[in-house]
C-alpha atoms as a PDB file:
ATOM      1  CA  UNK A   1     101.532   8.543 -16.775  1.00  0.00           C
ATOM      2  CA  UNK A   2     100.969   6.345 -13.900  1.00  0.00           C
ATOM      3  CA  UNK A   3      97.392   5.937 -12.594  1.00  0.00           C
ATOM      4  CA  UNK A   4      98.146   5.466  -9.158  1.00  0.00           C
ATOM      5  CA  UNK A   5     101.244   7.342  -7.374  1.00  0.00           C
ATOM      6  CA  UNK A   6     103.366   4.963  -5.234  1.00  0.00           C
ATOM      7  CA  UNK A   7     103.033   6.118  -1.207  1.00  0.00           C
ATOM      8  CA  UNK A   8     105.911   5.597   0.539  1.00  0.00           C
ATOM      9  CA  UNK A   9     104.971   6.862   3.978  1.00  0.00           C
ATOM     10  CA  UNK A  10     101.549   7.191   5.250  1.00  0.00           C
ATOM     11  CA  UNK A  11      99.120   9.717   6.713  1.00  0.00           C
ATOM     12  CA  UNK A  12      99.839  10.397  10.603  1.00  0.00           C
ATOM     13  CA  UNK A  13      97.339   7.866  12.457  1.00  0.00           C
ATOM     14  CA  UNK A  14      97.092   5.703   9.776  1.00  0.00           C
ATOM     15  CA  UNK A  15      97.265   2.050  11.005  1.00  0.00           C
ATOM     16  CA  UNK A  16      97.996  -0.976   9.046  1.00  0.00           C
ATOM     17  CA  UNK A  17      97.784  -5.279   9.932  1.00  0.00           C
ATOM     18  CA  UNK A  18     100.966  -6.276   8.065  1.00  0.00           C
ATOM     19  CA  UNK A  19     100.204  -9.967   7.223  1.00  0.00           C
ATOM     20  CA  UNK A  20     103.673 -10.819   6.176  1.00  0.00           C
ATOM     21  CA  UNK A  21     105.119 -10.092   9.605  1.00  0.00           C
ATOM     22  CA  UNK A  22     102.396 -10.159  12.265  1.00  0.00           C
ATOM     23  CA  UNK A  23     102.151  -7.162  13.326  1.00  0.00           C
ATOM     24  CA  UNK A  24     100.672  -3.070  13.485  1.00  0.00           C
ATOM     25  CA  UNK A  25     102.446  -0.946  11.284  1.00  0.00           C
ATOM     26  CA  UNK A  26     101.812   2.961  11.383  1.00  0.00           C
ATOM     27  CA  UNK A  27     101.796   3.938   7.958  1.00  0.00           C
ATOM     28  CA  UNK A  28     102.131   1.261   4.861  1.00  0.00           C
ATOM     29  CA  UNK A  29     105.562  -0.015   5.917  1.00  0.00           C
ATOM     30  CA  UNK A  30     104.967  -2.881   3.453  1.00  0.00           C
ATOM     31  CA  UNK A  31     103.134  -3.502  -0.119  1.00  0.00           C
ATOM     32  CA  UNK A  32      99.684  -3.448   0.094  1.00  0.00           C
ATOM     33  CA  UNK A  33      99.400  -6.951  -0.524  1.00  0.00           C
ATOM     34  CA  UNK A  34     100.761  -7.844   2.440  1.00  0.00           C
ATOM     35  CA  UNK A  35      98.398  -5.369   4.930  1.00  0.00           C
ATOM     36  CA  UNK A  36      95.444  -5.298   5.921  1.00  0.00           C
ATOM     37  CA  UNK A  37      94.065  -1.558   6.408  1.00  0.00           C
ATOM     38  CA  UNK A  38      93.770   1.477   7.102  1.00  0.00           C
ATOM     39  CA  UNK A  39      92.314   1.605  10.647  1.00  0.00           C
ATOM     40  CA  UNK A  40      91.967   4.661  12.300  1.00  0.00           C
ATOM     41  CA  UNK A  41      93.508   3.508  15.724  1.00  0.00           C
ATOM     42  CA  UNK A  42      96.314   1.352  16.422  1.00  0.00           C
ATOM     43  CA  UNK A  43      93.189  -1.143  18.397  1.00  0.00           C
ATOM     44  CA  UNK A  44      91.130  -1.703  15.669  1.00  0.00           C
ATOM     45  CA  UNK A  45      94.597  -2.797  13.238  1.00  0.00           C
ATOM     46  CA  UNK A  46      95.592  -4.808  16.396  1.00  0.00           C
ATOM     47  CA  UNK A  47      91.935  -7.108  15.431  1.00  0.00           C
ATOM     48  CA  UNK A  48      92.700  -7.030  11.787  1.00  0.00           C
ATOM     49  CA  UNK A  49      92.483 -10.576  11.739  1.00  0.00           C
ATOM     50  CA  UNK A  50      90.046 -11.478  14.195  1.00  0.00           C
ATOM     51  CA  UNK A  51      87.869  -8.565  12.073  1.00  0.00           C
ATOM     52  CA  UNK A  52      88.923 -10.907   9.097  1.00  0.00           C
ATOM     53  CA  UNK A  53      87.780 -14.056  10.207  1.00  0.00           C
ATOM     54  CA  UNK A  54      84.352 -12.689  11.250  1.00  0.00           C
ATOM     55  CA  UNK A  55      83.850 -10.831   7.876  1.00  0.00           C
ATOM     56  CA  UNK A  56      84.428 -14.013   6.582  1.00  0.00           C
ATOM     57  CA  UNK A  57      81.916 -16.100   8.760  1.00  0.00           C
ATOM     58  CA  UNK A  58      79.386 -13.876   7.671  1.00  0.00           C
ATOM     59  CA  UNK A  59      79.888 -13.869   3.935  1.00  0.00           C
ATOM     60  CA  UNK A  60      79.952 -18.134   4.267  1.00  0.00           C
ATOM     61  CA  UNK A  61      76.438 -18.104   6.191  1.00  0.00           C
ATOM     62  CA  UNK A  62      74.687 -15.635   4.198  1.00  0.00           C
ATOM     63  CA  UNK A  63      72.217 -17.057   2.569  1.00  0.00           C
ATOM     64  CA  UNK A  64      72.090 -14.198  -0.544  1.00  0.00           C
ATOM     65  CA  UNK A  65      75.380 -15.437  -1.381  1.00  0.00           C
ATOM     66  CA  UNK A  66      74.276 -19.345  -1.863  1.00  0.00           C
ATOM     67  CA  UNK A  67      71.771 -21.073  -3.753  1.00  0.00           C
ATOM     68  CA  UNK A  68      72.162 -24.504  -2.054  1.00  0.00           C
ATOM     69  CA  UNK A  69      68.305 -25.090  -1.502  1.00  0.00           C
ATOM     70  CA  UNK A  70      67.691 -24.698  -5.472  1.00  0.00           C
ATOM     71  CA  UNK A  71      71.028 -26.938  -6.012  1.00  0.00           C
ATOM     72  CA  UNK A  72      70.556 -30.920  -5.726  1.00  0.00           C
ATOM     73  CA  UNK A  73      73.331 -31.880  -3.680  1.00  0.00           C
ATOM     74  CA  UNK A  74      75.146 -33.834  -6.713  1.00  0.00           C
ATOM     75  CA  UNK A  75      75.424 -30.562  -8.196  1.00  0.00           C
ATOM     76  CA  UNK A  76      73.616 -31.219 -11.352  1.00  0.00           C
ATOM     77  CA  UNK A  77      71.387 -27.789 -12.380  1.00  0.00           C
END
């Protein structure tokens, strides 16, 4: 018995980033490793990367995530 049922077409105003082919996808058009979503409006898929790119700003700079001032910078513990 499978664990998670395959969806072929998606909810109505479901929005997707597909990363393989640049571009907003209603629906998951292609695998989900290949999308970024779901958004509820066409807009917010339409920043999926920009979204992306800040997300990932923030998790670099956050200073819960590193341990740099208890490192020596030769990395030796």
């Amino acid at each position: 018995m499978a664990l998670f049922k395959k969806r072929t077409v998606g909810k109505p105003g479901e929005w997707y980033y597909c990363l393989k082919h640049g571009r907003v996808e209603e629906g998951p058009e292609c695998r989900a490793a290949d999308r970024f979503g779901p958004y509820a409006t066409r807009e917010e898929a339409s920043h999926a990367m920009e979204t992306a790119r800040e997300r990932n700003l923030q998790w670099e700079t956050d200073p819960k995530w590193h341990d740099a001032k208890d490192t020596p910078e030769d990395g030796t513990p």
